[in-house]
N, C-alpha and C. Protein backbone atom coordinates (compact mmCIF):
# COMPACT_ATOMS: atom_id res chain seq x y z
N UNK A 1 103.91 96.94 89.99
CA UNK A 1 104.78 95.79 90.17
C UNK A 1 106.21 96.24 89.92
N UNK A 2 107.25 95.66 90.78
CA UNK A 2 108.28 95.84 90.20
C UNK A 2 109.38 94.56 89.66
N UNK A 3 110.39 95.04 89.30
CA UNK A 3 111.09 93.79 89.11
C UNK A 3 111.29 92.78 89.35
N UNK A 4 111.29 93.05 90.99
CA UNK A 4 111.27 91.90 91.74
C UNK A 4 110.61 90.38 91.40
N UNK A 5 109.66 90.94 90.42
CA UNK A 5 108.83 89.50 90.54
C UNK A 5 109.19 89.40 89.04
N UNK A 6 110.54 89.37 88.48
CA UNK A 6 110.68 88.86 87.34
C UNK A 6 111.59 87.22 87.77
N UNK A 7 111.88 86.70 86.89
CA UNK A 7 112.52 85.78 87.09
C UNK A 7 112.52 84.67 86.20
N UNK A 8 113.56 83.58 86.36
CA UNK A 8 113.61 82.57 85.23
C UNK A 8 114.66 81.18 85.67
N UNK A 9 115.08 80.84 84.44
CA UNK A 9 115.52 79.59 84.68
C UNK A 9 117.25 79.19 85.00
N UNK A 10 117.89 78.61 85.19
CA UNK A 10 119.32 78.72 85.80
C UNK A 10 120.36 79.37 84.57
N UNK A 11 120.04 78.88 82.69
CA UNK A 11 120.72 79.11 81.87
C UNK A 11 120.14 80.63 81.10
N UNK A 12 119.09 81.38 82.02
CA UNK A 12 118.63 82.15 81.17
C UNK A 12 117.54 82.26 80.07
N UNK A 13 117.69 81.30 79.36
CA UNK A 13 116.77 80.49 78.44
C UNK A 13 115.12 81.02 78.58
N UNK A 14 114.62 80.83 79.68
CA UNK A 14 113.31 81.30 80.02
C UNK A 14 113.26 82.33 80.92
N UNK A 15 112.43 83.21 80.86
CA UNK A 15 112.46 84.68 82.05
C UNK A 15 111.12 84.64 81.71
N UNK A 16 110.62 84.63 83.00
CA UNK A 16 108.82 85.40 83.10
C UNK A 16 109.06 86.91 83.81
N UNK A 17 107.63 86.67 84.33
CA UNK A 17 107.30 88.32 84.79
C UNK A 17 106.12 87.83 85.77
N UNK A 18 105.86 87.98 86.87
CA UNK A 18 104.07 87.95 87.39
C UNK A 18 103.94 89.28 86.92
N UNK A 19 102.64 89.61 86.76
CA UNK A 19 101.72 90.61 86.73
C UNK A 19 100.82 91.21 87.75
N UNK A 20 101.32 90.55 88.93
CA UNK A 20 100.79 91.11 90.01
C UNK A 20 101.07 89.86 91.07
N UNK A 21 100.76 90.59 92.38
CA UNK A 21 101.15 89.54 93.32
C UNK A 21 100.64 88.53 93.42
N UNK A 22 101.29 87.23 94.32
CA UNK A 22 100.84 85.84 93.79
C UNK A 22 99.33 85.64 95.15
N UNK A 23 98.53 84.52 95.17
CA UNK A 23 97.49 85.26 95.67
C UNK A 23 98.07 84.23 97.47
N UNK A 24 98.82 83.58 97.29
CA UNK A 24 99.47 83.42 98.52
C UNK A 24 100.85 82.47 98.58
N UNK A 25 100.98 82.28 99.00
CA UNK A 25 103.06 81.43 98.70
C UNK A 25 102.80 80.34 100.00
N UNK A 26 103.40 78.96 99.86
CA UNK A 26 103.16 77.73 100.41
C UNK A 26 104.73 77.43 100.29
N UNK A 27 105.09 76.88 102.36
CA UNK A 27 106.46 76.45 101.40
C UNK A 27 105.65 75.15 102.31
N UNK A 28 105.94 73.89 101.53
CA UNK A 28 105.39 72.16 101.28
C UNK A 28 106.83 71.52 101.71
N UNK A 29 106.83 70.92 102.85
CA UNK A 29 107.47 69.98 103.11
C UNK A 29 106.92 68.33 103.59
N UNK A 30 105.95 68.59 102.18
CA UNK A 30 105.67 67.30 102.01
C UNK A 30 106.76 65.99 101.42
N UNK A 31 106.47 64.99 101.10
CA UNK A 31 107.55 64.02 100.67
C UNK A 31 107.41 64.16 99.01
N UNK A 32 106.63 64.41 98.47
CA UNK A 32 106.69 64.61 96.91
C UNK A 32 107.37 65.53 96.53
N UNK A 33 107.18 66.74 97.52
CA UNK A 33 107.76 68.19 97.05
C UNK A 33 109.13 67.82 97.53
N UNK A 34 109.89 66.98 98.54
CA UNK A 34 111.32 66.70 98.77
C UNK A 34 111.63 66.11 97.42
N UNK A 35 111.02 65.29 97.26
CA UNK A 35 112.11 64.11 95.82
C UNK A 35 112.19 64.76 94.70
N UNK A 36 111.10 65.65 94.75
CA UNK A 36 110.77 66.41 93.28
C UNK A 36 112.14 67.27 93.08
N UNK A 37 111.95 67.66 94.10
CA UNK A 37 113.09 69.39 94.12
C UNK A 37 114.72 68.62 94.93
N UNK A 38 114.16 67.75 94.92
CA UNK A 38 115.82 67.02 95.78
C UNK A 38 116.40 68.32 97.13
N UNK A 39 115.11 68.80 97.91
CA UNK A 39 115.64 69.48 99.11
C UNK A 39 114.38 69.16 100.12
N UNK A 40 114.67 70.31 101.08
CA UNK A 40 113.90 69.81 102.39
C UNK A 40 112.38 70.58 102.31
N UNK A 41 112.09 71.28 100.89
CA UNK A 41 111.25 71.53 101.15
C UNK A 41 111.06 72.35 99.88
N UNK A 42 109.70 73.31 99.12
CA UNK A 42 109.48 73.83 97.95
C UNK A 42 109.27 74.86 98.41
N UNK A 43 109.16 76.29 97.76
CA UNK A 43 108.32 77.48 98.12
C UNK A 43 107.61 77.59 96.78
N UNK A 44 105.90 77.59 96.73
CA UNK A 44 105.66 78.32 95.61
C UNK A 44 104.54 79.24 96.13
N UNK A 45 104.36 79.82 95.03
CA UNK A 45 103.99 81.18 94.59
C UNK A 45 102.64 80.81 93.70
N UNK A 46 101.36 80.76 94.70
CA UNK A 46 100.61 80.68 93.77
C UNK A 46 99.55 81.24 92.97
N UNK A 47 99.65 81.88 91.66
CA UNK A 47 99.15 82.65 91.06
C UNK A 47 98.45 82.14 89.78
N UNK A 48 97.18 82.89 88.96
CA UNK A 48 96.43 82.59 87.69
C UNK A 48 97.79 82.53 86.82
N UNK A 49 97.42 81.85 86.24
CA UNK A 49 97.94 81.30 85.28
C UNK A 49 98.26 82.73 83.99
N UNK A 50 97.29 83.41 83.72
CA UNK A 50 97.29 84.48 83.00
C UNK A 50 97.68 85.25 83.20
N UNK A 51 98.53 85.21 84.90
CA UNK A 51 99.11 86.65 85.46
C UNK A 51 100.65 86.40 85.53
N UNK A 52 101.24 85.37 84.68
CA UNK A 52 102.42 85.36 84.37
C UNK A 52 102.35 85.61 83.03
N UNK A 53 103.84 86.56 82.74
CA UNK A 53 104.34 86.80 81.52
C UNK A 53 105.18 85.81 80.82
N UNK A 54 105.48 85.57 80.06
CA UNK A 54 106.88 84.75 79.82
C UNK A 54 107.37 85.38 78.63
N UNK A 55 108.67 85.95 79.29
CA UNK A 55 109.05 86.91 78.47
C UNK A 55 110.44 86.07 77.31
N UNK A 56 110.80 85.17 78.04
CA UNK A 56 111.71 84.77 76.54
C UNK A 56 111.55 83.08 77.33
N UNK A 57 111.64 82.00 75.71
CA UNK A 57 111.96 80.99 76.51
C UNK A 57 110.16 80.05 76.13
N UNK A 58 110.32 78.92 76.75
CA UNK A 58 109.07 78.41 76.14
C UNK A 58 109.04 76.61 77.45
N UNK A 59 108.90 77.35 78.76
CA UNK A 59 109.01 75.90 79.86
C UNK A 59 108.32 74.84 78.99
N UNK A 60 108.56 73.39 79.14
CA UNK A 60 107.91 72.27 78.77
C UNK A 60 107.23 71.55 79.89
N UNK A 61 106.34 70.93 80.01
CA UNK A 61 105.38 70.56 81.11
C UNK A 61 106.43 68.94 81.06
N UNK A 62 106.24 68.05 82.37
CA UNK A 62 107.19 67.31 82.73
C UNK A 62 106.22 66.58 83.87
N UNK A 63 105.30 65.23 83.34
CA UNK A 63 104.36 64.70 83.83
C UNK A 63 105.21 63.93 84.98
N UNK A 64 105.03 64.25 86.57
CA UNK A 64 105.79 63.59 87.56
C UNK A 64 104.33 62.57 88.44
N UNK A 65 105.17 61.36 88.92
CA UNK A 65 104.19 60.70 89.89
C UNK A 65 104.34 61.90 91.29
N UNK A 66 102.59 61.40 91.82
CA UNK A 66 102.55 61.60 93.11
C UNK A 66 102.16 60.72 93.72
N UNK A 67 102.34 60.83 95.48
CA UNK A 67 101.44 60.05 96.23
C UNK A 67 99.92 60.03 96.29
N UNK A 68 99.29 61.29 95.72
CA UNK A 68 98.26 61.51 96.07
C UNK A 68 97.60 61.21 94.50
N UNK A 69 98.46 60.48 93.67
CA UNK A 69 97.63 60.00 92.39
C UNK A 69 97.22 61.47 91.69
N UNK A 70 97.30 62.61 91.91
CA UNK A 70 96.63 63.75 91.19
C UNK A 70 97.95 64.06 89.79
N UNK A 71 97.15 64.34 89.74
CA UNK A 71 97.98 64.77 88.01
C UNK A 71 98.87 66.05 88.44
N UNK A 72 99.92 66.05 88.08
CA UNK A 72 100.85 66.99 88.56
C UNK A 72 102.18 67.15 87.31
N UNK A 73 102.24 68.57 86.52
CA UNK A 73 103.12 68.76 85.65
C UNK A 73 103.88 69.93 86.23
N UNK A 74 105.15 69.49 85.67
CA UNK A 74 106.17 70.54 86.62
C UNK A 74 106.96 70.92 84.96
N UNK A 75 106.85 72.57 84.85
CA UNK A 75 107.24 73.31 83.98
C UNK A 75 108.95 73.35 83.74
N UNK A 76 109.33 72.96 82.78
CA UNK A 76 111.19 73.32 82.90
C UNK A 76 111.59 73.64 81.57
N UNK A 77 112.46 74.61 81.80
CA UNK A 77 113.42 74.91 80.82
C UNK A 77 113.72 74.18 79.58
N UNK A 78 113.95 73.93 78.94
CA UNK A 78 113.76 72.91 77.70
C UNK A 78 115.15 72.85 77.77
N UNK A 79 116.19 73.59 77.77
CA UNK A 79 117.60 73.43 77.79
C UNK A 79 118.05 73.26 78.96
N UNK A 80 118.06 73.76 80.19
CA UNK A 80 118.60 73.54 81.47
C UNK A 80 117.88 72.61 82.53
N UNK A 81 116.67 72.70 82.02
CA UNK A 81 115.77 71.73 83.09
C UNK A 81 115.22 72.15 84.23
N UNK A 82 115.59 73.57 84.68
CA UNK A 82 115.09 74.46 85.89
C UNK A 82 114.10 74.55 85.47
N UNK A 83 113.39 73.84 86.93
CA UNK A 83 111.57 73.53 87.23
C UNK A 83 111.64 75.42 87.35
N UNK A 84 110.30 75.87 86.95
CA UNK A 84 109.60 77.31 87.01
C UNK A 84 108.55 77.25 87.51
N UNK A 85 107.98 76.14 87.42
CA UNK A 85 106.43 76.31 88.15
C UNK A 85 105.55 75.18 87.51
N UNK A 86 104.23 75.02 88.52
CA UNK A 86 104.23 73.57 88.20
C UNK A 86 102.47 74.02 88.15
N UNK A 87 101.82 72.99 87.88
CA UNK A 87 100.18 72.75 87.73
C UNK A 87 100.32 71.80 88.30
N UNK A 88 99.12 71.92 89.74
CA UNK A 88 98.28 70.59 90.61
C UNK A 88 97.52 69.92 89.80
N UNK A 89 96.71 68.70 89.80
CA UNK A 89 95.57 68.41 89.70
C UNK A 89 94.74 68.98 88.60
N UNK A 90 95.61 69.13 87.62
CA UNK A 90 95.23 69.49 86.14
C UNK A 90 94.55 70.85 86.11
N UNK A 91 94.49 71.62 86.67
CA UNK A 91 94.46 72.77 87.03
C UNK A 91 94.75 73.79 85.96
N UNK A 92 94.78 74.16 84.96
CA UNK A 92 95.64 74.45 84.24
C UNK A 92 95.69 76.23 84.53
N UNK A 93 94.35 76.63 84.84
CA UNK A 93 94.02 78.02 85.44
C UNK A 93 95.54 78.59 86.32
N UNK A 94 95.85 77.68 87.33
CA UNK A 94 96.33 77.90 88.53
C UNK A 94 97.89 77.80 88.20
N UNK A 95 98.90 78.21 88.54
CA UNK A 95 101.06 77.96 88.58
C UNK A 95 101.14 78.00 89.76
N UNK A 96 101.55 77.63 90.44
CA UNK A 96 102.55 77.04 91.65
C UNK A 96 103.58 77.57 90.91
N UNK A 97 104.25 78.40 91.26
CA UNK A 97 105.42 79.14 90.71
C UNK A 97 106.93 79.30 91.43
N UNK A 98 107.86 78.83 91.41
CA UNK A 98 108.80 78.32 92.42
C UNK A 98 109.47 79.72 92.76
N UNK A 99 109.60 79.84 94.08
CA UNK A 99 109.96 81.12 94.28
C UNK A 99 111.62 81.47 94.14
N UNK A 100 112.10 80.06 94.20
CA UNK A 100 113.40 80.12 93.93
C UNK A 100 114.33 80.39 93.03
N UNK A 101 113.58 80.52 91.77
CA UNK A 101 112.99 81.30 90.55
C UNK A 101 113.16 82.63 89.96
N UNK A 102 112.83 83.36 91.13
CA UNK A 102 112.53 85.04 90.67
C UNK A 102 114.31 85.17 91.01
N UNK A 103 114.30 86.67 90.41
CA UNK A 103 115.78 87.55 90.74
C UNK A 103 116.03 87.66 91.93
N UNK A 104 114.81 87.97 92.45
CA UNK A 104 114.80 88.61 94.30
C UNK A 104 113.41 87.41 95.24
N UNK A 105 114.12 86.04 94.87
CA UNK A 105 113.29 85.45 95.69
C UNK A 105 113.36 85.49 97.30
N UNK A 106 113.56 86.73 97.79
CA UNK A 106 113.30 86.84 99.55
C UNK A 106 112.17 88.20 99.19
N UNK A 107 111.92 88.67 98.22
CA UNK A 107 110.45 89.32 98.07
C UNK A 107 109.06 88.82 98.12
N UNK A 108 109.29 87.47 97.98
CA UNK A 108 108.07 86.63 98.64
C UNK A 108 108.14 85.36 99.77
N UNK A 109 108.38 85.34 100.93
CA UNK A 109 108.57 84.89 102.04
C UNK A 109 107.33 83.87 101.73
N UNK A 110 107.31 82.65 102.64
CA UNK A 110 106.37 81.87 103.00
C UNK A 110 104.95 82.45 103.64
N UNK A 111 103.90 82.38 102.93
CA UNK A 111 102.74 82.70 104.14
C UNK A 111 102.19 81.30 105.18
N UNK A 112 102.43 80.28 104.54
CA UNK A 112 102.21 79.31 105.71
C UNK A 112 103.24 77.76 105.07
N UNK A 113 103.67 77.31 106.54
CA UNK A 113 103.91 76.02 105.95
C UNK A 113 103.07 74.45 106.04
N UNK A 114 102.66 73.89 105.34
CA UNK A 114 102.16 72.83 105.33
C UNK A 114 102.53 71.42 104.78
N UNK A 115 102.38 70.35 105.17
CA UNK A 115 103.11 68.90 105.73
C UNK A 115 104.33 68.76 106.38
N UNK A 116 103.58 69.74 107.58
CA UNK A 116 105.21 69.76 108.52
C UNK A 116 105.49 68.51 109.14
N UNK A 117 104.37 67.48 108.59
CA UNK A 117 104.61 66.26 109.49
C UNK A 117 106.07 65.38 108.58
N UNK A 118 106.16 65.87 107.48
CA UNK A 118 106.80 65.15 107.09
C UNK A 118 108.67 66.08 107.16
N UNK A 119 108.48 67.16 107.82
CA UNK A 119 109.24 68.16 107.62
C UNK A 119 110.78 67.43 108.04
N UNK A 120 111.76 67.99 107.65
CA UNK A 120 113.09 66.99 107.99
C UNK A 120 113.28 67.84 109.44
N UNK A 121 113.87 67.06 110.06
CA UNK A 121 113.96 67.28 111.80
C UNK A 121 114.99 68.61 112.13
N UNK A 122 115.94 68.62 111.11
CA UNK A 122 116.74 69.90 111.05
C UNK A 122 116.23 71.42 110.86
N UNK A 123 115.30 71.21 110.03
CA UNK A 123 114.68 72.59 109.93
C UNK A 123 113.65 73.21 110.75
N UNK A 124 113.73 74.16 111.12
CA UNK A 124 113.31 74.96 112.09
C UNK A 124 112.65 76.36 111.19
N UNK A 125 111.26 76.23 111.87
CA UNK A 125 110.57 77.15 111.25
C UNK A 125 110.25 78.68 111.71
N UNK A 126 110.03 79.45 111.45
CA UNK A 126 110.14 80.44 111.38
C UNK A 126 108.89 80.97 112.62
N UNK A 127 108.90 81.49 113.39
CA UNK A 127 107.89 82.03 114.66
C UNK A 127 107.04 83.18 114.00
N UNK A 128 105.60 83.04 114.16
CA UNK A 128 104.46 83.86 113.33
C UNK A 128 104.34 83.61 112.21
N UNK A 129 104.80 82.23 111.53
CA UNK A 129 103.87 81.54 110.21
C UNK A 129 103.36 80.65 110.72
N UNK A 130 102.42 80.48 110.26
CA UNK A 130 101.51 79.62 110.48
C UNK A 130 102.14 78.00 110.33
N UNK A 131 101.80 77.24 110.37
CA UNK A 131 102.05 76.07 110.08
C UNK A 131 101.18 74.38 110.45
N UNK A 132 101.22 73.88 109.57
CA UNK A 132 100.28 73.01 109.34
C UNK A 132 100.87 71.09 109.08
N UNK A 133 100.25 70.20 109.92
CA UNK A 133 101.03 68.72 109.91
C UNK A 133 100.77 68.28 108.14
N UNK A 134 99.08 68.92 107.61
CA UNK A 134 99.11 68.65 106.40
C UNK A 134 98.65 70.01 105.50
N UNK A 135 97.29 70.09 105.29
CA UNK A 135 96.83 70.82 104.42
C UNK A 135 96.33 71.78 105.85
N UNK A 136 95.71 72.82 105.22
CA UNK A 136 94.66 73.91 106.18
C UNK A 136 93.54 74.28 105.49
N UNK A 137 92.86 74.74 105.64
CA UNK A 137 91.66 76.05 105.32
C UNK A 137 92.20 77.10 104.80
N UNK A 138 92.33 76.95 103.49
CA UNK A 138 92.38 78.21 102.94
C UNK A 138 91.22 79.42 103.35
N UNK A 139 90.04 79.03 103.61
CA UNK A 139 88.86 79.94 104.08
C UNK A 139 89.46 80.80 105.22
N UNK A 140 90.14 79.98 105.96
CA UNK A 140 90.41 80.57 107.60
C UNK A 140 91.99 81.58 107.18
N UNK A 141 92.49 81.10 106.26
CA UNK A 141 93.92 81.38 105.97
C UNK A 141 93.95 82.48 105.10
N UNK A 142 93.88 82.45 104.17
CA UNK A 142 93.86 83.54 102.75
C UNK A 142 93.49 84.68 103.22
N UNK A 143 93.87 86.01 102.65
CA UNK A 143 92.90 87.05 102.67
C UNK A 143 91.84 87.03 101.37
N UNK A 144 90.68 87.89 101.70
CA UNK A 144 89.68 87.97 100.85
C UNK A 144 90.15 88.14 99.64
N UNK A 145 90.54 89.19 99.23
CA UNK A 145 90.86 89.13 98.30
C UNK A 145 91.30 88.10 97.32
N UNK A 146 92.48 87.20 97.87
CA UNK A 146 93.07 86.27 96.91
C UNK A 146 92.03 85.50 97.04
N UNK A 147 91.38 85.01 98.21
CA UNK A 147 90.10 83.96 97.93
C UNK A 147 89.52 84.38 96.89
N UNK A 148 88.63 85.45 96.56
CA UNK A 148 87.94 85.93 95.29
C UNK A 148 88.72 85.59 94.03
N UNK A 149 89.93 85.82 93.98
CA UNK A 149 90.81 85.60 92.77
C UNK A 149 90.61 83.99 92.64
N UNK A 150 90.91 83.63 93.93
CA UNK A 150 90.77 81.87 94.08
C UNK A 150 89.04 81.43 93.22
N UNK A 151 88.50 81.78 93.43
CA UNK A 151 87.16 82.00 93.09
C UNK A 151 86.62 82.05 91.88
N UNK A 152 87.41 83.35 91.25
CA UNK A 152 86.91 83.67 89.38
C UNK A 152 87.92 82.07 88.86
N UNK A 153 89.05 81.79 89.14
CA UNK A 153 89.78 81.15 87.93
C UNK A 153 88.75 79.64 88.24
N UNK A 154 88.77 79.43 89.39
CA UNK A 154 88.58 77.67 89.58
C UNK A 154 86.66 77.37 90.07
N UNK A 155 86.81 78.87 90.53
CA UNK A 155 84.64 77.85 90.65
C UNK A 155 84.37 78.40 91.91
């Protein structure tokens, strides 16, 4: 691994580390992920939970509504408030890890986008990602590998 995948919060305050690559990256231009992040869209990074470091700093979990009623905590800075990464659906195994985040967030590009139905009309997506009106098949999508990883943490 290199540096690249270090990263942290706007005041410094918190810095992680992954420990290896994330097992695939989602950028969500769903309507939760707009209001949440106040833009046109999220990138995360989603990796075990155990394969982040956190090297200084201590995020606080930050219980947000969704549309989809699932339990959803979004990690922040205790002093600055920069979201780091969030837990779906009580998940606690799993980080959604904001790629916007790291030092060198263009070291992890989007592997697919999904709720392009809700996508804002200005943005224009990128030719050879995939893309999706809502969710997809991770089965059809993922490589093996991260599926297996997908596999040991959640069942």
């Amino acid at each position: 691994m290199n540096d690249s995948l270090e990263g942290g919060c706007a005041c410094g305050a918190v810095r992680y580390r992954l420990k290896s690559a994330p097992m695939f990256v989602h950028c969500c231009h769903c309507r939760d992920c707009q209001r949440q992040t106040g833009s046109a869209f999220v990138l995360n990074a989603l990796i075990e939970t155990d394969r982040i470091a956190v090297l200084s700093g201590a995020p606080t979990p930050v219980a947000v509504p969704t549309d989809s009623g699932q339990p959803h905590e979004i990690y922040r800075c205790p002093a600055c408030r920069t979201a780091v990464w969030s837990e779906y659906g009580g998940r606690a195994a799993l980080r959604f890890v904001r790629v916007g985040t790291l030092d060198d967030p263009a070291s992890l590009p989007p592997d697919v986008h999904i709720y392009t139905r809700s996508k804002l009309p200005w943005v224009t997506l990128p030719a050879g990602v995939p893309a999706f009106d809502a969710y997809y098949d991770s089965k059809a999508l993922w490589p093996a590998s991260s599926l297996a990883r997908r596999r040991a943490i959640l069942g």
